[in-house]
Protein backbone atom coordinates (compact mmCIF):
# COMPACT_ATOMS: atom_id res chain seq x y z
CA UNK A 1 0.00 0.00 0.00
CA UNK A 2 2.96 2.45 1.06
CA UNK A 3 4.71 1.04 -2.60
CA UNK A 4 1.09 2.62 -4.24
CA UNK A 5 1.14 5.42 -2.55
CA UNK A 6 4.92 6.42 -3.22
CA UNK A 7 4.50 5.77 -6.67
CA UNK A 8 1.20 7.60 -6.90
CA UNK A 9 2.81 10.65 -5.11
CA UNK A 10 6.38 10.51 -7.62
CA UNK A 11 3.78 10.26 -10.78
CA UNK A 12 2.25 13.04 -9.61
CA UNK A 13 5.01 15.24 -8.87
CA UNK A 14 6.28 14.45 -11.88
CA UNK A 15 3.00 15.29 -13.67
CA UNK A 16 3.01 18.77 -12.19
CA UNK A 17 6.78 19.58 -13.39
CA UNK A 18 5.66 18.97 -17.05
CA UNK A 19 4.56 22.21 -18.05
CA UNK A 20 7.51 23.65 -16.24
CA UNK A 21 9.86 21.38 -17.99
CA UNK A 22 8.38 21.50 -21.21
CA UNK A 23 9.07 25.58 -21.51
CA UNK A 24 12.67 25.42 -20.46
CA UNK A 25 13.07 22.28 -22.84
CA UNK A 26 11.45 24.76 -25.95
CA UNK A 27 13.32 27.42 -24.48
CA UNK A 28 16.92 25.65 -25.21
CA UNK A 29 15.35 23.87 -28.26
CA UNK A 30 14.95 27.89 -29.50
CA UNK A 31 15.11 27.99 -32.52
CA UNK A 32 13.74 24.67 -33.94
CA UNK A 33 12.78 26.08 -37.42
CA UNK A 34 12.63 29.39 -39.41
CA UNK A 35 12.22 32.53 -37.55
CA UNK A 36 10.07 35.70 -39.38
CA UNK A 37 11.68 39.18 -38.73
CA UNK A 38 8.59 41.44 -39.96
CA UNK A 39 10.22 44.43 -41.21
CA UNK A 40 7.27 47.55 -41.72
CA UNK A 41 8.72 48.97 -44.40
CA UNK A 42 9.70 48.08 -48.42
CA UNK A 43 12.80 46.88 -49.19
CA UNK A 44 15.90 49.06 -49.55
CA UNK A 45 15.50 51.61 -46.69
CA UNK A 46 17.35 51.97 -43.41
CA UNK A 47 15.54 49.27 -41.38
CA UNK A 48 14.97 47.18 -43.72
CA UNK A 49 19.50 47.10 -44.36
CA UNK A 50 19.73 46.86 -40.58
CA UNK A 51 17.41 43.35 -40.32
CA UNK A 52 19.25 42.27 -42.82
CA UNK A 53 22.32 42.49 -41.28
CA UNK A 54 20.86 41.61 -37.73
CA UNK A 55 19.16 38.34 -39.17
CA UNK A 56 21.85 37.36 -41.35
CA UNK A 57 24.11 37.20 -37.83
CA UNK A 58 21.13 35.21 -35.87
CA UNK A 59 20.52 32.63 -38.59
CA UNK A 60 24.92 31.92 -38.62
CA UNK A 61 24.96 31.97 -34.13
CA UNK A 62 21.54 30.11 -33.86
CA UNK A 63 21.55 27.95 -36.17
CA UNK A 64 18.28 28.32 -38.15
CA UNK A 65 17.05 30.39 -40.45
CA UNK A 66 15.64 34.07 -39.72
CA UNK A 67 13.76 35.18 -42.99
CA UNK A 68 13.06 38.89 -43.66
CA UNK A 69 9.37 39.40 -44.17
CA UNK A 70 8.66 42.84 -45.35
CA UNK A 71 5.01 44.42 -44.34
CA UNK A 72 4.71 48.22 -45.30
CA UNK A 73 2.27 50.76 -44.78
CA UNK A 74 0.14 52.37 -42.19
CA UNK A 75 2.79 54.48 -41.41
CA UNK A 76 4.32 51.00 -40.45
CA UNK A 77 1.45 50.23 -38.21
CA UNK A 78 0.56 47.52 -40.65
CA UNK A 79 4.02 45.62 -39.58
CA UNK A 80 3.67 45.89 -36.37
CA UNK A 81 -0.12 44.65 -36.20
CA UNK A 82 0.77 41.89 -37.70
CA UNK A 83 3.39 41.14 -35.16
CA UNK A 84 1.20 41.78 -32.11
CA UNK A 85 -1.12 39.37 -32.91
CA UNK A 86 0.99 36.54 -34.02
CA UNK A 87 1.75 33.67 -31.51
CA UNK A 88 4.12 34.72 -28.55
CA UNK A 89 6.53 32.06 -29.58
CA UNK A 90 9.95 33.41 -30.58
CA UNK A 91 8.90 32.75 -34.42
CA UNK A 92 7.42 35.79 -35.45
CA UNK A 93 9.96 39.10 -34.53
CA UNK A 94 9.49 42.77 -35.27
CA UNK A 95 12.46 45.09 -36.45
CA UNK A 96 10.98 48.04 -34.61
CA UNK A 97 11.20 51.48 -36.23
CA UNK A 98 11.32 54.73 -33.83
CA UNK A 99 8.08 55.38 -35.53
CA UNK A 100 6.80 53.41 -33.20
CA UNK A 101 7.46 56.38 -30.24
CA UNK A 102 5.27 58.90 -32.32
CA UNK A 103 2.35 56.65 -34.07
CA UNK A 104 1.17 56.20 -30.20
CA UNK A 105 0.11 59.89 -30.10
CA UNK A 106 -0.26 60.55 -33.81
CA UNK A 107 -2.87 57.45 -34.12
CA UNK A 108 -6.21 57.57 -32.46
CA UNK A 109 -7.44 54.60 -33.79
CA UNK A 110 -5.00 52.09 -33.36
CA UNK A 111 -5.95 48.47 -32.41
CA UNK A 112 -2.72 47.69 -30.07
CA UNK A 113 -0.74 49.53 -27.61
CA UNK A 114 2.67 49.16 -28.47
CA UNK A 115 3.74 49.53 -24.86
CA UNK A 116 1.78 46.60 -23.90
CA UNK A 117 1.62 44.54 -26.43
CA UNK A 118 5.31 44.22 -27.76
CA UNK A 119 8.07 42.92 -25.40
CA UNK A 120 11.29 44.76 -26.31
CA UNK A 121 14.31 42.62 -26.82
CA UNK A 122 17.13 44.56 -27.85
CA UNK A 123 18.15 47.43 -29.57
CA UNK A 124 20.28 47.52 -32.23
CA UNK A 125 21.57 51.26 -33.04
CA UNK A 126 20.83 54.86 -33.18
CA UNK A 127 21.77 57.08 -36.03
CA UNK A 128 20.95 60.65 -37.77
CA UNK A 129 19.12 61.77 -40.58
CA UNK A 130 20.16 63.79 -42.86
CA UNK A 131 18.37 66.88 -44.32
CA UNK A 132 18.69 66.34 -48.16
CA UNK A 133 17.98 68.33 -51.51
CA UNK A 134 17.97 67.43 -54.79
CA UNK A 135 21.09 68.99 -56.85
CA UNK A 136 18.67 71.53 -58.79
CA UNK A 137 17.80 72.91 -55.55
CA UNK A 138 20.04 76.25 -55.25
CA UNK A 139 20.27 75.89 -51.39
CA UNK A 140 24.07 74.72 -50.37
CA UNK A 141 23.48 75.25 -46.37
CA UNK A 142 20.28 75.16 -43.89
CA UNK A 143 19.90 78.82 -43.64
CA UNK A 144 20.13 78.90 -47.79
CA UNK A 145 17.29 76.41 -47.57
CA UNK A 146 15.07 78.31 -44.89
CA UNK A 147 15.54 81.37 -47.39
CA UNK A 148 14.20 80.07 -50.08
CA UNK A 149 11.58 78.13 -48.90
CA UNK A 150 10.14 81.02 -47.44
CA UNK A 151 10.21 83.21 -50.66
CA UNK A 152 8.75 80.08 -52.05
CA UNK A 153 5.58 79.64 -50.05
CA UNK A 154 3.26 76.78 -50.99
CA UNK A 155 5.93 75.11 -52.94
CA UNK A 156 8.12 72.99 -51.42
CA UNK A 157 7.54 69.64 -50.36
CA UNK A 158 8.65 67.69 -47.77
CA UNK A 159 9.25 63.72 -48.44
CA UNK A 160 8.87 60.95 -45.52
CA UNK A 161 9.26 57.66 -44.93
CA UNK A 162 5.51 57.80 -43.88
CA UNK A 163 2.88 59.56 -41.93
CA UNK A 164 4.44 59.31 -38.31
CA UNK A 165 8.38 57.85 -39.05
CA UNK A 166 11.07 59.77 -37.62
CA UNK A 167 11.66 61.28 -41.02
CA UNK A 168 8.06 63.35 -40.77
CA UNK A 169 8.39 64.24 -37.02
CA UNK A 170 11.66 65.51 -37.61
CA UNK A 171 10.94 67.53 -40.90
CA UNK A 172 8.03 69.22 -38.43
CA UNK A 173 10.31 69.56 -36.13
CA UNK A 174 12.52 71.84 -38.39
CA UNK A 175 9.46 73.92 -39.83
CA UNK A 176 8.36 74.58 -36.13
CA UNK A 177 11.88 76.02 -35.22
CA UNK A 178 12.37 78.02 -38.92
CA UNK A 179 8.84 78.63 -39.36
CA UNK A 180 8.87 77.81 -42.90
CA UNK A 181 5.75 76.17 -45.03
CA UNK A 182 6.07 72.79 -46.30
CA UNK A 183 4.02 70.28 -47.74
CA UNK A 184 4.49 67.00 -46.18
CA UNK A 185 4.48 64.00 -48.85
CA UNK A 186 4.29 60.56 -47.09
CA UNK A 187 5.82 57.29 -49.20
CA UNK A 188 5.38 54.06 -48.18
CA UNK A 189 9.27 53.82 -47.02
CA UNK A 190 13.13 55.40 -47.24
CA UNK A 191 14.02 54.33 -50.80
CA UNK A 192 10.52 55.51 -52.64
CA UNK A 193 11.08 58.58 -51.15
CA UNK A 194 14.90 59.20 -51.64
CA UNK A 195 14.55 57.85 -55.60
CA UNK A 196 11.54 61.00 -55.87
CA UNK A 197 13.70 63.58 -54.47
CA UNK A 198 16.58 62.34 -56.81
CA UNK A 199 13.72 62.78 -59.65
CA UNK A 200 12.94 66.26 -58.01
CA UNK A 201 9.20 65.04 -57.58
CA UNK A 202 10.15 66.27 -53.57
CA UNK A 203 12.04 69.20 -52.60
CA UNK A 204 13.92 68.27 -49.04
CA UNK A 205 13.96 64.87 -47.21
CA UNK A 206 14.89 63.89 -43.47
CA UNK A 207 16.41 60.56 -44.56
CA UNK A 208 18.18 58.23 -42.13
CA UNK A 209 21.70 58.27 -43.00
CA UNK A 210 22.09 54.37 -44.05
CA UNK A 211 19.42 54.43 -46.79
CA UNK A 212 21.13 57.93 -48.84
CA UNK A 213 24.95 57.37 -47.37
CA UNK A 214 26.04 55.71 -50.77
CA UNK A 215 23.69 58.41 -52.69
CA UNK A 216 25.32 61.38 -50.86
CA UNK A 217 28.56 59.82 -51.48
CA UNK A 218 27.64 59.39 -55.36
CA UNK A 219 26.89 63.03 -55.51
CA UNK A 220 23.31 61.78 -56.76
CA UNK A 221 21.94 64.57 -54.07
CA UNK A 222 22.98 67.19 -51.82
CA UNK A 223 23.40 66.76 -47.92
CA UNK A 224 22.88 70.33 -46.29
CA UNK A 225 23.30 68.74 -42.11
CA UNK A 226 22.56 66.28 -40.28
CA UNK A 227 20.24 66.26 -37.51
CA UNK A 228 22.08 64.95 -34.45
CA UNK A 229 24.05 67.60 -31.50
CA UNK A 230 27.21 66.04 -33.08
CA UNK A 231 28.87 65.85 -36.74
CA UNK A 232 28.29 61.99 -38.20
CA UNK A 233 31.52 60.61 -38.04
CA UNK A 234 30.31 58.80 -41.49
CA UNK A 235 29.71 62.42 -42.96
CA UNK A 236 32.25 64.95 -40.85
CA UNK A 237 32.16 67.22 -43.42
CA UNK A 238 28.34 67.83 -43.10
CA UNK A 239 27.29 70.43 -40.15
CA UNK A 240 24.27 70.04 -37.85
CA UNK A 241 21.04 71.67 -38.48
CA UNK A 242 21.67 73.03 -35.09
CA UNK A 243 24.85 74.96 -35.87
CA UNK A 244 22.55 77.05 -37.69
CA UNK A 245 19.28 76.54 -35.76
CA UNK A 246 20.36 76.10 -32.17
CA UNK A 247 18.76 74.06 -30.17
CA UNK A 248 17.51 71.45 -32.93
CA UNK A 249 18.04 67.50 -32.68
CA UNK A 250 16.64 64.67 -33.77
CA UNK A 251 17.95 61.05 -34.41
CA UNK A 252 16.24 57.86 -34.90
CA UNK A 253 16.59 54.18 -33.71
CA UNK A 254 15.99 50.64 -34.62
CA UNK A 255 15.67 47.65 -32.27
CA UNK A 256 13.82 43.72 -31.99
CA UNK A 257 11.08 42.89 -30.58
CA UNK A 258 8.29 40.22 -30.10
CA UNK A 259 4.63 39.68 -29.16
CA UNK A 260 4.09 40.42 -25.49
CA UNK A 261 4.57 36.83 -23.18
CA UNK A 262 6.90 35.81 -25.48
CA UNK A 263 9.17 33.41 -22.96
CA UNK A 264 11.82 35.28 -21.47
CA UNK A 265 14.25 32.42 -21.86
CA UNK A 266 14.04 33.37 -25.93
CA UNK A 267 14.10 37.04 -24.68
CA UNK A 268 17.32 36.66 -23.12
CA UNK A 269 18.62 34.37 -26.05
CA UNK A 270 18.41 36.92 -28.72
CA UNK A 271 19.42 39.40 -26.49
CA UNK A 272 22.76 37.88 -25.80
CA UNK A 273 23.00 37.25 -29.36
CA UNK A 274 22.14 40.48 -30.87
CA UNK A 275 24.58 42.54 -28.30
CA UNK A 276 27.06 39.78 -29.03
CA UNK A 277 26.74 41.14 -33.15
CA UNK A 278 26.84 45.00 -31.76
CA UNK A 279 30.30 43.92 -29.98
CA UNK A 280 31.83 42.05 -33.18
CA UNK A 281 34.26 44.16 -35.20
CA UNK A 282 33.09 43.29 -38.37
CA UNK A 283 29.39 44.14 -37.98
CA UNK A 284 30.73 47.11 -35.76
CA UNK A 285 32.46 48.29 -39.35
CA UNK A 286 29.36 47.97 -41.58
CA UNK A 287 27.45 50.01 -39.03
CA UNK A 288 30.07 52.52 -38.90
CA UNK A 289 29.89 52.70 -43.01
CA UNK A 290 25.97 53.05 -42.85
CA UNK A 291 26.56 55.67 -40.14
CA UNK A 292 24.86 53.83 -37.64
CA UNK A 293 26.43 53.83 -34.46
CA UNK A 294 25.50 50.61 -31.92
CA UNK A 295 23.59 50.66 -28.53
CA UNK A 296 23.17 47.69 -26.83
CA UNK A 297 20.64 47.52 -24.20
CA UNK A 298 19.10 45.25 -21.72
CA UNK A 299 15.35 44.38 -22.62
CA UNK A 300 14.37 46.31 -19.61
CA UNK A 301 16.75 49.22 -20.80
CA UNK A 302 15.56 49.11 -23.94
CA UNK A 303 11.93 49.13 -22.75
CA UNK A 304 12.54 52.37 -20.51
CA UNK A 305 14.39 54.09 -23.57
CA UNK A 306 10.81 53.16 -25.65
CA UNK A 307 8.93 54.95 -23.07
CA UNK A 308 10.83 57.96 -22.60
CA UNK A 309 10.52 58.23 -26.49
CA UNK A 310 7.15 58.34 -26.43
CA UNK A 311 6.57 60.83 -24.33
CA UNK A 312 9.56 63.11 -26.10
CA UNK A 313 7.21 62.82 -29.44
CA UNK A 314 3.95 63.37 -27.84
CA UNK A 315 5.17 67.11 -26.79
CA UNK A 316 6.15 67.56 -30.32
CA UNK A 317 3.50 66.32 -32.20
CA UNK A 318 1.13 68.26 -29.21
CA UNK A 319 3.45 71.65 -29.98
CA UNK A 320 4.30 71.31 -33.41
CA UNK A 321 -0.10 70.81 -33.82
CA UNK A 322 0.76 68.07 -36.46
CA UNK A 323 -2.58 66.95 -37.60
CA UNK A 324 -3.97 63.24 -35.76
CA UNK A 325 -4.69 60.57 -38.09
């Protein structure tokens, strides 16, 4: 009877410790097949180069696959939708744009809370953007541009990445502070954007520094500053918008993310990873050439940063009376 009774007791220990053993076990097991990185923009922009790069690194440490799955528009809302509501598994990842910081206030319709429904995991990098013409345009410097663009009422346009990416907020940024007019044109990304203002279909664009680097460097368009406190060290020649309108900085980010309750085991796995890549010379170079400049976090760093971002582009978006969508 004792015999029965141990064994009874043992099975049902045992029972108990299955669900507990069966995450840690899919935990190490991580990743057993192809992992999605949603990117929520086209090919060929800034974020969409840096997942690249980021999943090219995972699939080589990890040992599987991680596929770049590219989900534009809604001002990249569309992307990140998609990744809020797919299973909280470690297979479906979001490259998160700093987009994500101003859609929470610029949306009023939105169907997620990114603060709540996305579990940061790292970040990758921070970087400038540049304020670019196209070489018709007879501005050479920022105060050049502010000059003719106000004897030019109602005809400049502005170019962005989309309604709400870093590119826009930033652009209204600069009118705010120079109190010029612009119209703001919204594409559905970095590279439809930066191949109009080459065609002069746009007159200025914000553009993060990786997707127009090479273009700059081409002399296919004109870089009047960037918008960082500090000089790029990829572009030292170019001078802050601030050295001519003080006080004015803006910069934008990239980072990975996943469906809230994703397990924290695979949280800490690609975190390790991804700060492992930031820390490698070689992907430390290519950064440096795209004029992106690293910044590993911890996912509850990282998390903090996202919050404090928000509220930073809430002010602006509230000051700057950009209209809600």
């Amino acid at each position: 009877m004792k015999l029965c009774r141990r064994t009874f007791l043992h099975g049902t220990a045992a029972a108990a410790m299955l669900p507990a053993v069966s995450r840690v076990a899919s935990a190490q097991a991580y990743p057993s097949r192809p992992v999605r990185i949603i990117v929520p923009v086209p090919p060929g922009g800034a974020l969409d180069i840096l997942a690249r790069l980021m999943g090219q690194w995972l699939s080589d440490h990890l040992g599987q696959t991680f596929l770049i799955e590219n989900r534009p528009g809604g001002g990249t809302n569309i992307g990140v939708e998609a990744v809020v509501r797919a299973p909280a598994d470690g297979y479906t990842l979001l490259l998160i744009p700093g987009s994500v910081t101003a859609n929470a206030t610029l949306y009023q319709h939105l169907t997620f809370n990114f603060i709540r429904d996305i579990a940061p995991i790292a970040m990758i990098s921070s970087l400038p953007l540049v304020m670019e013409v196209n070489l018709a345009n007879p501005a050479k410097t920022v105060p050049e541009f502010v000059s003719w663009a106000k004897a030019n009422p109602g005809k400049v346009s502005m170019a962005s990445g989309g309604t709400g990416s870093t590119s826009h907020i930033g652009g209204e940024l600069f009118k705010m502070m120079t109190g010029i007019d612009m119209l703001h044109v919204p594409y559905r990304g970095g590279a439809p954007a930066l191949t109009d203002l080459m065609g002069g279909q746009v007159q200025v664009y914000y553009s993060p520094l990786p997707e127009s680097i090479s273009t700059i460097k081409a002399g296919k368009i004109r870089a009047l500053a960037v918008t960082t406190a500090k000089r790029s060290e990829a572009l030292p020649d170019v001078p802050t918008i601030a050295e001519s309108v003080p006080g004015f900085e803006a910069s934008t980010w990239q980072g990975i993310g996943a469906p809230k309750n994703t397990p924290p085991e695979i949280i800490t796995t690609l975190n390790k990873q991804i700060n492992a890549a930031l820390a490698d010379a070689d992907i430390k170079a290519h950064l440096a050439e795209l004029g992106s400049v690293p910044n590993p976090m911890s996912p509850a760093e990282f998390e903090t940063f996202i919050v404090e971002e928000t509220e930073k582009w809430a002010k602006v978006i509230r000051e700057a009376n950009i209209p809600l969508q």
